[in-house]
Structure formats: structure tokens, C-alpha cells
N, C-alpha and C. Protein backbone atom coordinates (compact mmCIF):
# COMPACT_ATOMS: atom_id res chain seq x y z
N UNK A 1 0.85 -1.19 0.00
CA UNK A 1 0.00 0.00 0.00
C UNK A 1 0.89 1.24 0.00
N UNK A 2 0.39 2.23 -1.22
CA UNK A 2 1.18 3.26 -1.37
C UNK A 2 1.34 4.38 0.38
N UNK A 3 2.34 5.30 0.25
CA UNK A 3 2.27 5.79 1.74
C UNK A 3 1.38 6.91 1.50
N UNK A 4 0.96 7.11 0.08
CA UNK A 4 0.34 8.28 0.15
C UNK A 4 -1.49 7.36 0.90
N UNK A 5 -1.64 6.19 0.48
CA UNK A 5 -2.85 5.96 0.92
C UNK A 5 -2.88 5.59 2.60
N UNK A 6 -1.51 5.67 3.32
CA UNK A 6 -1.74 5.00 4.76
C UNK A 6 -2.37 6.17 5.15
N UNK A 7 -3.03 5.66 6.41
CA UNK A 7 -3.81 6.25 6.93
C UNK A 7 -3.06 6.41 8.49
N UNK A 8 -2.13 7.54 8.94
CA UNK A 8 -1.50 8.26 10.02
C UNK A 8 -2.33 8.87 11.35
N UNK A 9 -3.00 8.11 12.60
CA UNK A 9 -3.53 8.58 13.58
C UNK A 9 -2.93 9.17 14.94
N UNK A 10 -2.16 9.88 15.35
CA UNK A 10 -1.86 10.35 16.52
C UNK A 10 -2.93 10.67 17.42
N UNK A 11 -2.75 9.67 18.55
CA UNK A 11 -3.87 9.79 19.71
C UNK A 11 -2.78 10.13 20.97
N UNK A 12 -3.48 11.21 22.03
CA UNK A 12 -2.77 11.27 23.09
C UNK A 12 -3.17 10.16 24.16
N UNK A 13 -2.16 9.10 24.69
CA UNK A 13 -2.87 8.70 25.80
C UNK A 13 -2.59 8.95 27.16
N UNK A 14 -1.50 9.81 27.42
CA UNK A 14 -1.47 10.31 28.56
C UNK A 14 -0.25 11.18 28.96
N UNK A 15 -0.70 11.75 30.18
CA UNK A 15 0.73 13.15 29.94
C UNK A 15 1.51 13.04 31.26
N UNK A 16 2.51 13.24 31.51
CA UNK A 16 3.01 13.53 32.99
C UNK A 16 4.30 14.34 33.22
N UNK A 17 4.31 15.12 34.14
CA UNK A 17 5.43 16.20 34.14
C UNK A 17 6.75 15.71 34.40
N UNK A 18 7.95 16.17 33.80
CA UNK A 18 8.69 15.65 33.79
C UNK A 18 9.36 16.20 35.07
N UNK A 19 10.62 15.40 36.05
CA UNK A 19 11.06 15.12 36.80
C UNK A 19 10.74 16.85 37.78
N UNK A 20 11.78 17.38 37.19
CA UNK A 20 11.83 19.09 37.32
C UNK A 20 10.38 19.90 37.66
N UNK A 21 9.39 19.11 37.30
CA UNK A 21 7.96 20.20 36.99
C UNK A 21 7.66 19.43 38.49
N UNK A 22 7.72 18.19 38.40
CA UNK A 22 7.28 17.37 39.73
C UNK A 22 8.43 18.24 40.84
N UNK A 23 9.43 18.24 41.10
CA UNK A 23 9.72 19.01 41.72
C UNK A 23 9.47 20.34 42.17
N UNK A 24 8.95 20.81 41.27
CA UNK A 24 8.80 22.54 41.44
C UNK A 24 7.44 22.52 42.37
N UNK A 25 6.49 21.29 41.24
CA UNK A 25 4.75 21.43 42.45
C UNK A 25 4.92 20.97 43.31
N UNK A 26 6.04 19.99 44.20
CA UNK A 26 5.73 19.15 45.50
C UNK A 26 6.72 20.65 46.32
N UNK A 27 7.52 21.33 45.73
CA UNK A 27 7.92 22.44 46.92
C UNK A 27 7.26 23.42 47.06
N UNK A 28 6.79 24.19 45.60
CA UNK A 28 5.73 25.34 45.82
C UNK A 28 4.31 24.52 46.84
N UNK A 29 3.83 23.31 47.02
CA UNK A 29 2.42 23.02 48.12
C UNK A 29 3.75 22.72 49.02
N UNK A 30 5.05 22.45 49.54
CA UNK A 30 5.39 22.66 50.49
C UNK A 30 5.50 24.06 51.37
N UNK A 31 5.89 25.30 50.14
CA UNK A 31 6.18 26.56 50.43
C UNK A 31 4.67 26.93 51.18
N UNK A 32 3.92 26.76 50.41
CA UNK A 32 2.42 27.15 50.48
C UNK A 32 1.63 26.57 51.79
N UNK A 33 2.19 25.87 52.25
CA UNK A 33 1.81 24.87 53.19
C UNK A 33 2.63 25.44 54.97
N UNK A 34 3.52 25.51 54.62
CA UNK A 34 4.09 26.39 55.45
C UNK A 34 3.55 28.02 56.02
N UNK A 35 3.57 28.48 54.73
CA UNK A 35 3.00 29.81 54.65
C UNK A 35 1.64 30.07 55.48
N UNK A 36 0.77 28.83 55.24
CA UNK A 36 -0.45 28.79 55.88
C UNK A 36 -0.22 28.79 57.35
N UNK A 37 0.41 27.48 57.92
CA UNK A 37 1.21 27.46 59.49
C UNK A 37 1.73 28.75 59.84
N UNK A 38 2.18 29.63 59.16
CA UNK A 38 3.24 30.52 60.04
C UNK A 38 2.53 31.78 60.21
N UNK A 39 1.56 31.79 58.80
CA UNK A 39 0.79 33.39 58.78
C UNK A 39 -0.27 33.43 59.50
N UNK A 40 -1.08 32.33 58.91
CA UNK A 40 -2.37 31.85 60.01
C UNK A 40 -2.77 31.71 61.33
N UNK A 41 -3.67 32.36 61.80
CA UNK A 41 -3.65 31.99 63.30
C UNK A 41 -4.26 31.10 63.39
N UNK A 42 -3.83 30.13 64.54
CA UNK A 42 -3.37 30.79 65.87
C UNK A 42 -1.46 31.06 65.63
N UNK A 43 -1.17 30.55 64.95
CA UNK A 43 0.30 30.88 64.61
C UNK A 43 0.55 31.85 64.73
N UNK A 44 -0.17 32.64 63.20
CA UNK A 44 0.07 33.40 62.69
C UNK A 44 -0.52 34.75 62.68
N UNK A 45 -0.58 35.75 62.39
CA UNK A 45 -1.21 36.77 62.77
C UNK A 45 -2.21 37.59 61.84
N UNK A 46 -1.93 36.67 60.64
CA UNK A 46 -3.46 37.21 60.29
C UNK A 46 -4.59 35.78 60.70
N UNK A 47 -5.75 36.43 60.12
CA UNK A 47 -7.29 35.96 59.95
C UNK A 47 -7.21 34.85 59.38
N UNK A 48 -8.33 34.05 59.73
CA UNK A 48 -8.18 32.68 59.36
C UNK A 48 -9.22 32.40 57.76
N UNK A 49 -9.74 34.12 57.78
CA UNK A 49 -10.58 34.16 56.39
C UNK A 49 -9.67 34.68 55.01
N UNK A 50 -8.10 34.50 55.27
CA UNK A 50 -7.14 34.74 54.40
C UNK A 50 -6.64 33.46 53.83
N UNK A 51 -7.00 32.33 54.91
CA UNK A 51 -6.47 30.90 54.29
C UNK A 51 -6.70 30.16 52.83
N UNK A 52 -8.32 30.75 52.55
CA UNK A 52 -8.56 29.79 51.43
C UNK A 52 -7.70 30.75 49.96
N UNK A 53 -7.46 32.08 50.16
CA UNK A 53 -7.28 33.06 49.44
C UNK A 53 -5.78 32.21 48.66
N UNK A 54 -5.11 31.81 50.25
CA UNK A 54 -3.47 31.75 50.14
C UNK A 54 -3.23 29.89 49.69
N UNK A 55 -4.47 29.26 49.74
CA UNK A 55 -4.73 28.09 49.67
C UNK A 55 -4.59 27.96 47.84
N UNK A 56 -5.64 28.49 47.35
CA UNK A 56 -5.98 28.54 45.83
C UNK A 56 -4.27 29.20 45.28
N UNK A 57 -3.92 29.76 45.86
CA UNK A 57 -2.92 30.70 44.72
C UNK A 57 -2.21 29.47 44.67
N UNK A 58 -1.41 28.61 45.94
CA UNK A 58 -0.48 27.73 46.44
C UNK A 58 -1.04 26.77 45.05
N UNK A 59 -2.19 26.52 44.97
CA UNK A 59 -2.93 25.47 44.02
C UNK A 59 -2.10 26.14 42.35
N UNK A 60 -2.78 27.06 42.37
CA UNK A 60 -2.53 27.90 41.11
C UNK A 60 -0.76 28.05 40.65
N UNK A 61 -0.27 28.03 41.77
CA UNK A 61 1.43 28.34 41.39
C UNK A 61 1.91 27.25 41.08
N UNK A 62 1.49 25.67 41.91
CA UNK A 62 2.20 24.29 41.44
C UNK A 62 1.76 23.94 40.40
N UNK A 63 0.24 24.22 39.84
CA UNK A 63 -0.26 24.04 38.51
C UNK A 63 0.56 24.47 37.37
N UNK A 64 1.09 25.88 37.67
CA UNK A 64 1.75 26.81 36.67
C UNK A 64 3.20 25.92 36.52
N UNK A 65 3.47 25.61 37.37
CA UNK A 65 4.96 24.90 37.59
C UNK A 65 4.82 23.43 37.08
N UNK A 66 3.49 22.76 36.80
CA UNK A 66 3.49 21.14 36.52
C UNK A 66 3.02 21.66 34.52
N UNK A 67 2.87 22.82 34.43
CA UNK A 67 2.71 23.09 33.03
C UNK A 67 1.05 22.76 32.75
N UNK A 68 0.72 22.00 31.54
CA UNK A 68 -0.59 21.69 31.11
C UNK A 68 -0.74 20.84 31.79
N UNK A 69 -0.01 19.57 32.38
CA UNK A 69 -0.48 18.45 33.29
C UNK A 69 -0.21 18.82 34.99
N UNK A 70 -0.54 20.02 34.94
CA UNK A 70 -0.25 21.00 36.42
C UNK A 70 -1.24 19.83 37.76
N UNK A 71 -2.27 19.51 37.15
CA UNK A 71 -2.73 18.67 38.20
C UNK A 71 -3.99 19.40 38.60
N UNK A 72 -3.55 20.97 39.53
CA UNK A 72 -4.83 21.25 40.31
C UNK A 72 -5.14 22.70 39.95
N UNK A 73 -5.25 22.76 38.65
CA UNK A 73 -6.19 23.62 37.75
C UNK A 73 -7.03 24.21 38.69
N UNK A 74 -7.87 22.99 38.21
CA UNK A 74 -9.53 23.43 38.61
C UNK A 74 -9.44 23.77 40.11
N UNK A 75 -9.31 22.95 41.07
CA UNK A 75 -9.16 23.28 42.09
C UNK A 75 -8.56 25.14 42.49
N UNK A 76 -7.50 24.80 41.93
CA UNK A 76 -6.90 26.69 42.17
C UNK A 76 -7.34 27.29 41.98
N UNK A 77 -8.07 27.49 40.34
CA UNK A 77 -9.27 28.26 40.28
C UNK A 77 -10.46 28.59 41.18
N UNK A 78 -11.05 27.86 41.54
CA UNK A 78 -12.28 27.48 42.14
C UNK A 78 -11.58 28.16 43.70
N UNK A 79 -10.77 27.40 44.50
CA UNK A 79 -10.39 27.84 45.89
C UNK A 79 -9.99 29.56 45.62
N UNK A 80 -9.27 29.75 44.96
CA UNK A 80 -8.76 31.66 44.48
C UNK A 80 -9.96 32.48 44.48
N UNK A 81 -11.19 31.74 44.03
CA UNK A 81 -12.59 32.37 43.17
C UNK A 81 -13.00 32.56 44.98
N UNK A 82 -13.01 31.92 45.62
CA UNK A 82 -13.61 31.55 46.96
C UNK A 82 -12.67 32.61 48.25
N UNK A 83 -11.61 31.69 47.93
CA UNK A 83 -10.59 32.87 48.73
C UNK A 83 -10.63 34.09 48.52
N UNK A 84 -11.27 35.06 47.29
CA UNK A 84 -11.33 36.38 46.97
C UNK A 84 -12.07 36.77 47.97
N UNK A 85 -13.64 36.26 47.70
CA UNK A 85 -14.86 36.50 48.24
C UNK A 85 -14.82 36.53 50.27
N UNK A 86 -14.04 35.60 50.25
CA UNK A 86 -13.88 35.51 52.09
C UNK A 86 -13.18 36.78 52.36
N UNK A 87 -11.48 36.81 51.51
CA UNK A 87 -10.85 37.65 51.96
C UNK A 87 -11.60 39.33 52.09
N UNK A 88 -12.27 39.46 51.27
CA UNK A 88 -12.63 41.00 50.61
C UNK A 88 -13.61 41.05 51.63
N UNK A 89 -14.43 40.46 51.84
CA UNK A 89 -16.06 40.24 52.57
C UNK A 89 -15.43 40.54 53.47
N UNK A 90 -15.23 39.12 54.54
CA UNK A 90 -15.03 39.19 55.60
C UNK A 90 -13.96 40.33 56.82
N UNK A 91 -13.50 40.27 55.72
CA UNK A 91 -12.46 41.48 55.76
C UNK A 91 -13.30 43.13 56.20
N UNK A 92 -14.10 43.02 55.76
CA UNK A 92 -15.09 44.80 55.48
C UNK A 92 -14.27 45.55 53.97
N UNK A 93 -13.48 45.07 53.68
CA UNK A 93 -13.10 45.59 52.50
C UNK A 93 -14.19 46.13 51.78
N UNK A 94 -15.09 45.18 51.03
CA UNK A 94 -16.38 45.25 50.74
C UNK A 94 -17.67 45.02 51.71
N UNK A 95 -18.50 45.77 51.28
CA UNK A 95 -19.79 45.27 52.37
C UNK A 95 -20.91 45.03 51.27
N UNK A 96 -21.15 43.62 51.21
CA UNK A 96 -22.13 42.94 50.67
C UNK A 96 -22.66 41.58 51.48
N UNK A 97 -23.42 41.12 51.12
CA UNK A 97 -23.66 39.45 52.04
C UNK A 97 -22.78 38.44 51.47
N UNK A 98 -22.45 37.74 52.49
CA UNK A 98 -20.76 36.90 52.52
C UNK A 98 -21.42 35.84 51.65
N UNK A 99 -22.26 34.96 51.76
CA UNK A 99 -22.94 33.84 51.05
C UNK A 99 -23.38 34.23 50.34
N UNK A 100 -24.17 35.16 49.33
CA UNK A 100 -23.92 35.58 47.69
C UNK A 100 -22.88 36.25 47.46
N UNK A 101 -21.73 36.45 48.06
CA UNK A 101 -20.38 36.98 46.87
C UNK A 101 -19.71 35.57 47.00
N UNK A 102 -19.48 34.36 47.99
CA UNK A 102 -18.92 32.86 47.92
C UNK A 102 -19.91 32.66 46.68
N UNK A 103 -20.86 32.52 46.58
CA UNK A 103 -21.41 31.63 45.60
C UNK A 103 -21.13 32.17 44.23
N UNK A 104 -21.38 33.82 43.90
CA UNK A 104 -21.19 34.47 42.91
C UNK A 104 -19.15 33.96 42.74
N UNK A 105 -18.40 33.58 43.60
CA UNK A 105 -17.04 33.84 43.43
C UNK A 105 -16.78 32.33 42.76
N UNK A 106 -17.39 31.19 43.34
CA UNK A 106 -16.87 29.71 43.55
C UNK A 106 -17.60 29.28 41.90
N UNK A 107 -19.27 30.09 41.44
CA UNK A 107 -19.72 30.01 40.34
C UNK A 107 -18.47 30.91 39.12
N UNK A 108 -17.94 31.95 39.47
CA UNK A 108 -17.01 32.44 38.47
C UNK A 108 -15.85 31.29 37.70
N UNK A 109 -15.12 31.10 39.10
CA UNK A 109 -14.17 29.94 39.56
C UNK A 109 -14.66 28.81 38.43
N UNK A 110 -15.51 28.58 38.94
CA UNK A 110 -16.17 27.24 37.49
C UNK A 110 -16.28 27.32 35.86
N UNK A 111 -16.41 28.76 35.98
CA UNK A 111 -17.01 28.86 34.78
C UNK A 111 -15.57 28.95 33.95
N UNK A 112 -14.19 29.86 34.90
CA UNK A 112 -13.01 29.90 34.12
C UNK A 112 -12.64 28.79 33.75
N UNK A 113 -13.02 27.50 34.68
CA UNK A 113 -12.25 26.51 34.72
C UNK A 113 -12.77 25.56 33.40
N UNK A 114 -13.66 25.86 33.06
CA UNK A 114 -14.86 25.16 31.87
C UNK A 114 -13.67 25.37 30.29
N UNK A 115 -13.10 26.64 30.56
CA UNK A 115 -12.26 27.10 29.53
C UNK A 115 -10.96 26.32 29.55
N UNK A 116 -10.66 25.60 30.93
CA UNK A 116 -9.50 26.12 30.38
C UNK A 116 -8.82 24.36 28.99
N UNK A 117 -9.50 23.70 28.55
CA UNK A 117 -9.51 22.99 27.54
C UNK A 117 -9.27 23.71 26.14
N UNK A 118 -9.39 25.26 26.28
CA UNK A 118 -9.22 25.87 25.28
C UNK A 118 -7.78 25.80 24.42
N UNK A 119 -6.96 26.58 26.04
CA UNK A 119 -5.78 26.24 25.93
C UNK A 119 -5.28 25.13 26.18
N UNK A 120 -5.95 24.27 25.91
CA UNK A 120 -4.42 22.78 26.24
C UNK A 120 -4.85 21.95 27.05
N UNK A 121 -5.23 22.55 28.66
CA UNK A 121 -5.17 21.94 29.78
C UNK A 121 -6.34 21.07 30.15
N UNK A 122 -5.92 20.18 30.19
CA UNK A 122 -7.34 18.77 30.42
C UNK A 122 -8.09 19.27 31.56
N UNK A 123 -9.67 18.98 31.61
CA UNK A 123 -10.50 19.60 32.19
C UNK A 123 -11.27 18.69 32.41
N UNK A 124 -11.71 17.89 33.49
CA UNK A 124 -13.55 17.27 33.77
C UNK A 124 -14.09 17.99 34.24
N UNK A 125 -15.60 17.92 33.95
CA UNK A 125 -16.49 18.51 34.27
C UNK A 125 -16.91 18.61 35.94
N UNK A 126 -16.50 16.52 35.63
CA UNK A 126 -17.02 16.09 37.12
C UNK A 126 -15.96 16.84 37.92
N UNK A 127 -14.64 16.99 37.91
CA UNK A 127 -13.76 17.61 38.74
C UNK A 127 -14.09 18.80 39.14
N UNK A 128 -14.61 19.77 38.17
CA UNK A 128 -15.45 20.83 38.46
C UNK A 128 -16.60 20.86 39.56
N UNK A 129 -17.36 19.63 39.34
CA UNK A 129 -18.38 19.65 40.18
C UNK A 129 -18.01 19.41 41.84
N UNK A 130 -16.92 18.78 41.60
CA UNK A 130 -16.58 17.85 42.86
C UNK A 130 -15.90 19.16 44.02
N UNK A 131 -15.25 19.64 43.00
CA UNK A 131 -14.71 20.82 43.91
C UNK A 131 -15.69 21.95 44.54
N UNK A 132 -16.34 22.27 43.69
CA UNK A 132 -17.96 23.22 44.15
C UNK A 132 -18.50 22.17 45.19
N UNK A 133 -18.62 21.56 45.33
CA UNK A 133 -19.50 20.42 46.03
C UNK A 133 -18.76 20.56 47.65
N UNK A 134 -17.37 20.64 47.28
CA UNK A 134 -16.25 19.86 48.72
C UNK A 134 -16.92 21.63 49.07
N UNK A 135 -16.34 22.76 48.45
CA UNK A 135 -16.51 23.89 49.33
C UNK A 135 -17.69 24.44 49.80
N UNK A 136 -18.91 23.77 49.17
CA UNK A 136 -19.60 24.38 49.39
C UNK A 136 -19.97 23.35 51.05
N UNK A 137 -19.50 22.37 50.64
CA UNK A 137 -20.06 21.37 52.15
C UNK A 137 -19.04 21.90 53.26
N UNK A 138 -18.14 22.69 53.20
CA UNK A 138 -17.32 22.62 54.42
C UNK A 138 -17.67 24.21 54.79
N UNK A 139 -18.39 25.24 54.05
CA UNK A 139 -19.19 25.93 54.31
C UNK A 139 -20.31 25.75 55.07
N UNK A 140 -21.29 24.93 54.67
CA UNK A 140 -22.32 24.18 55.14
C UNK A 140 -22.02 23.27 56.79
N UNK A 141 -20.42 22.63 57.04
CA UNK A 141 -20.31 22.36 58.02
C UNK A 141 -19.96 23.46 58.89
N UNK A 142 -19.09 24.60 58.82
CA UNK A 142 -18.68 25.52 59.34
C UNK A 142 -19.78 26.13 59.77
N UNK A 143 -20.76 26.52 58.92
CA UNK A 143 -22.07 27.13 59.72
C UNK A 143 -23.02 26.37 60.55
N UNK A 144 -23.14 24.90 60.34
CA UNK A 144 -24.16 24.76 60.74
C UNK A 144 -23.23 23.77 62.23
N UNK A 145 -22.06 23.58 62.37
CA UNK A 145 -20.91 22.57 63.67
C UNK A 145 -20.08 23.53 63.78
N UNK A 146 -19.19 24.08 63.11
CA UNK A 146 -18.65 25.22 63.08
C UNK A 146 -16.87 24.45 63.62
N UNK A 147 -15.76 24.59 63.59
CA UNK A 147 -14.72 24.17 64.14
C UNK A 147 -13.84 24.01 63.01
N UNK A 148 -14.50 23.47 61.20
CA UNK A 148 -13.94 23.64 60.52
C UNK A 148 -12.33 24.21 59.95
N UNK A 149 -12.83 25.86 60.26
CA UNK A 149 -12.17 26.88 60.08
C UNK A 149 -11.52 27.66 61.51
N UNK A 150 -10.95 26.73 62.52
CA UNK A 150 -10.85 27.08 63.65
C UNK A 150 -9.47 27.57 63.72
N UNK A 151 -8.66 26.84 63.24
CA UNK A 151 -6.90 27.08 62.83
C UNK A 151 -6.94 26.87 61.63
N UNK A 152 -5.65 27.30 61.48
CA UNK A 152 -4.87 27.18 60.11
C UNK A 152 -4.00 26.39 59.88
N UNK A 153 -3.15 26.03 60.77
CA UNK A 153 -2.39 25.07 60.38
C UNK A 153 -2.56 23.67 60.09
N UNK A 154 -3.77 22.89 60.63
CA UNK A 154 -4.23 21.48 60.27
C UNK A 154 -3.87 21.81 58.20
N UNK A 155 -4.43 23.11 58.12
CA UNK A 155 -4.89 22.92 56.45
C UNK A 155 -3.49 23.23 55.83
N UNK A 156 -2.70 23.66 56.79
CA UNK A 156 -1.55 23.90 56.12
C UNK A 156 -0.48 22.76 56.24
N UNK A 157 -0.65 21.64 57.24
CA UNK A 157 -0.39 20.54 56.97
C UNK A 157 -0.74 19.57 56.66
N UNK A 158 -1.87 19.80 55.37
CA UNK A 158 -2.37 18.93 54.33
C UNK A 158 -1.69 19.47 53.24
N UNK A 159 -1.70 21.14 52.61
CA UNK A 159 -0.72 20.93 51.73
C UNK A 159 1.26 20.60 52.20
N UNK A 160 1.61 20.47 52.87
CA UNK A 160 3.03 20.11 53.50
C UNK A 160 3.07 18.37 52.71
N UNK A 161 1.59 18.16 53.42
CA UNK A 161 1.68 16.40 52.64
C UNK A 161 1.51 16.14 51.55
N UNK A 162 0.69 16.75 50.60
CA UNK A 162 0.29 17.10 49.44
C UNK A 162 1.74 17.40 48.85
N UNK A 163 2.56 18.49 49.31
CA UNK A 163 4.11 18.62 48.74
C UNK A 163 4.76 17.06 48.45
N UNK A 164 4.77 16.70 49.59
CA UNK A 164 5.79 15.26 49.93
C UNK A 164 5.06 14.62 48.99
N UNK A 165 4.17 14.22 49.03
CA UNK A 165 3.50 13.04 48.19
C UNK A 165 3.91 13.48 46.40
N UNK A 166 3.96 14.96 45.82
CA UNK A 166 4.54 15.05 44.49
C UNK A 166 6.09 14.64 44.66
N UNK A 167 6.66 15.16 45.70
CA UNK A 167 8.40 15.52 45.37
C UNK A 167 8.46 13.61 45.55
N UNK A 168 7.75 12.65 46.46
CA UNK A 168 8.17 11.02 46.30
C UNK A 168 8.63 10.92 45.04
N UNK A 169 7.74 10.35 44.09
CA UNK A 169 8.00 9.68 42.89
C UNK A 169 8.85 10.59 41.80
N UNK A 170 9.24 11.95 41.90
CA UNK A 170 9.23 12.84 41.33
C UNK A 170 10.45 12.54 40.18
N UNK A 171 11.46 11.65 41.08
CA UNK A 171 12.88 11.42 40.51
C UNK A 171 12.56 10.20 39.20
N UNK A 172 11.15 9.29 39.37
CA UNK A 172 11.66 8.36 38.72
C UNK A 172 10.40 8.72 37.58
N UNK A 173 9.63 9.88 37.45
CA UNK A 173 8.40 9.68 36.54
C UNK A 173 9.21 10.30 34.90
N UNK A 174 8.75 9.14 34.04
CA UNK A 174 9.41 9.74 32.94
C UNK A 174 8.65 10.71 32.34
N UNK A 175 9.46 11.52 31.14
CA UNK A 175 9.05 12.30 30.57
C UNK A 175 8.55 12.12 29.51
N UNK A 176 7.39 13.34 28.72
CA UNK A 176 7.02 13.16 27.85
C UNK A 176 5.40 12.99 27.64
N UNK A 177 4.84 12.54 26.22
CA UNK A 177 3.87 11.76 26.09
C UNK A 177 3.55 10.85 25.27
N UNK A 178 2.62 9.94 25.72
CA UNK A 178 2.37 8.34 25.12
C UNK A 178 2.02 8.42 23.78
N UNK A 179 2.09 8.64 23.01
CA UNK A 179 1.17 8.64 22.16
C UNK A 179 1.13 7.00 21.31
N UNK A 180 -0.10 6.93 20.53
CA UNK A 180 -0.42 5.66 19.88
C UNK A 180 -0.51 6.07 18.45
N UNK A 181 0.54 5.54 17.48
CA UNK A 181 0.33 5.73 16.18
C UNK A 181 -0.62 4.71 15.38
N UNK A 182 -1.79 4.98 14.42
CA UNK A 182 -2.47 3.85 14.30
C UNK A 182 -2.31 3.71 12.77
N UNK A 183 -2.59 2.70 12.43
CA UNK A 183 -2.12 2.29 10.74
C UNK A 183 -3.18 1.53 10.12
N UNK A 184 -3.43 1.35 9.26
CA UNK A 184 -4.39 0.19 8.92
C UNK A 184 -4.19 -1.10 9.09
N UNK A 185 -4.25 -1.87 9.93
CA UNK A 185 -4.06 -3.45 9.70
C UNK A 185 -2.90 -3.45 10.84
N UNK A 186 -2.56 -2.67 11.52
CA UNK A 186 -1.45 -2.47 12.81
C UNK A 186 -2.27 -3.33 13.61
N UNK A 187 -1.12 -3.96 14.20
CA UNK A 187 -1.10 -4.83 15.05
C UNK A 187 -1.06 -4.38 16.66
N UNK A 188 -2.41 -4.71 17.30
CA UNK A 188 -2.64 -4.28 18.92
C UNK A 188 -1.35 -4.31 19.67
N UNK A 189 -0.79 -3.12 20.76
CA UNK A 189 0.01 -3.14 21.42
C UNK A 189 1.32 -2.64 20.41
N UNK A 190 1.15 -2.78 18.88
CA UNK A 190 2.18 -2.16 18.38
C UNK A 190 2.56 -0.25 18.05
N UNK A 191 3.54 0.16 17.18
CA UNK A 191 3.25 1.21 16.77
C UNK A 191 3.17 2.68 18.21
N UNK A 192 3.74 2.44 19.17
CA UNK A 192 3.71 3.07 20.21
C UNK A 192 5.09 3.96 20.37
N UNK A 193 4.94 5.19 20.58
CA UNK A 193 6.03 6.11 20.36
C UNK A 193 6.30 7.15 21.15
N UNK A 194 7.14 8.07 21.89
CA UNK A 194 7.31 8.63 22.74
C UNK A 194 7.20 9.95 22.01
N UNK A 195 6.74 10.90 22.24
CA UNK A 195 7.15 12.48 21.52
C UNK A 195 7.40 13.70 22.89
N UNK A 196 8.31 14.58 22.28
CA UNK A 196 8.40 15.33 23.49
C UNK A 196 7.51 15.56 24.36
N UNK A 197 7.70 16.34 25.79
CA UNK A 197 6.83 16.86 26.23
C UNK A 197 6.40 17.83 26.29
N UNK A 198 5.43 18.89 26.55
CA UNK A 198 5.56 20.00 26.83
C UNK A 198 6.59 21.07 27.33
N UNK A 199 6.73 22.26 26.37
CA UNK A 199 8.11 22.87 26.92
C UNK A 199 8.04 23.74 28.21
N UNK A 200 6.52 23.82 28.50
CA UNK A 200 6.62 24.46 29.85
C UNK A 200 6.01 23.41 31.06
């Protein structure tokens, strides 16, 4: 069969940051994780309605650092969208009602995050949902048990673990992506090829 008639399919089947990017996100949620412990009270000396603000960016900076397979997109988005609304509100910065500017902030948060497949970055829906769902329930517990949001540092040593758990494997994840070349009459499991990875 002539090559002009083969038939050439590049499929992505999966992406992962290379060694360096895994490094950068398991120290920036270490940095970030810290930051929460030291600034936060009772530690720390600010407000404990600054956490989710400093929570989302921490999300947003290891994302930026893991590139398109950053990991916690959506999440950063969504917690930043949330963290605005606490910080500004609760704060008196602004004076509006705290539970329609969270909802108006965490609904923004979603809607960026719907995009961001535009550029590049893999997106579920359900991940979307799941995250609206977690904040809006620990809202829902905070008001109605309340203890939630009592310190800062428990949350700041979830991202500390969240760090450790990227920087583990970080040394041995290869680079690149999978891709599957398909042919006519190719043989299952064959035809499998490595292509760079992303340059950021």
C-alpha cells in the first residue's frame, strides 16, 4: 500500500510532568503549606478568612509549575474564586452578604475553569463539580458545627503532605507523552512512540 494511501492517527494517551515540573509542584504546596502554618492563626497573625485566598494561589502556582499536566487547575481556580470573596467580605473591605459573593465567586471559579480545555489543559467537568460540592459542604459544616475553620495550620499541613506526596516519585516519573500511532491493519500493542513533552 502506497504511503500516500496510509492512513497516520496520533492519539494522546497520557501526559506527565517531567522530573523538574514534579519538583517545582511538591515544593511550591510545600512553600504554600508552610506559609499557611506561620501566617495563620493561631500561629500566625493574620485571619483565618485569608487561608482559602493563600490556599488557591499555592494550588494555582504548582499548577503553573506542573505546566498543562499541572494537576490542580480546577481546584486553584475554584479555591482563588472563593478565597477572593472571604478575603474582601469578611475582611469589610467590601460590604455585601458573605454567602452571595462565595457563591457568585466559587460560580465564576467554574465557569473559568470550563475554559481552560481551550488552551491545552485537560478539564472534567465532574472535577469541576466535585470541587464546588467539597466547598460548598465545608461551608455548610462551618455554619451549621462550626470548628472547621478554627486554625490554620491542620490545612496547612495537608498541603506540607500534598508537597511530599509530588516531590516522592518525582525522581523516577518519565518524561514526555504516550502517544499511539495507528495504521491500517497495525497490530494491537504495536506502533507506540514517545514524543516530546511539553516545553513548559
Amino acid at each position: 500500500m502506497s504511503a500516500s494511501r496510509t492512513a497516520d492517527t496520533t492519539e494522546v494517551v497520557g501526559t506527565r510532568p517531567s522530573p523538574r515540573q514534579a519538583w517545582a509542584r511538591g515544593v511550591l504546596l510545600l512553600v504554600g503549606g508552610l506559609v499557611v502554618v506561620v501566617l495563620v492563626e493561631p500561629v500566625g497573625p493574620e485571619k483565618l478568612y485569608v487561608m482559602p485566598l493563600v490556599i488557591g494561589l499555592t494550588y494555582l502556582a504548582s499548577s503553573v509549575a506542573g505546566g498543562r499536566s499541572g494537576g490542580l487547575w480546577v481546584p486553584g481556580l475554584i479555591v482563588t474564586a472563593w478565597g477572593v470573596a472571604t478575603t474582601t467580605v469578611l475582611s469589610g473591605t467590601i460590604s455585601v452578604d458573605f454567602t452571595a459573593a462565595a457563591v457568585v465567586a466559587i460560580g465564576l471559579g467554574a465557569v473559568v475553569a470550563t475554559q481552560l480545555p481551550r488552551v491545552g489543559i485537560p478539564c472534567n467537568p465532574l472535577a469541576i463539580a466535585v470541587v464546588v460540592a467539597a466547598v460548598g459542604a465545608l461551608e455548610l459544616l462551618e455554619a451549621q458545627a462550626g470548628g472547621v475553620f478554627v486554625d490554620g495550620w491542620p490545612w496547612g499541613v495537608f498541603l506540607v503532605l500534598g508537597g511530599l506526596w509530588e516531590l516522592r516519585p518525582a525522581m523516577t516519573r518519565p518524561r514526555g507523552l504516550l502517544t499511539r500511532t495507528a495504521t491500517p491493519g497495525a497490530v494491537a500493542g504495536k506502533g507506540m512512540r514517545r514524543s516530546p513533552g511539553f516545553p513548559w
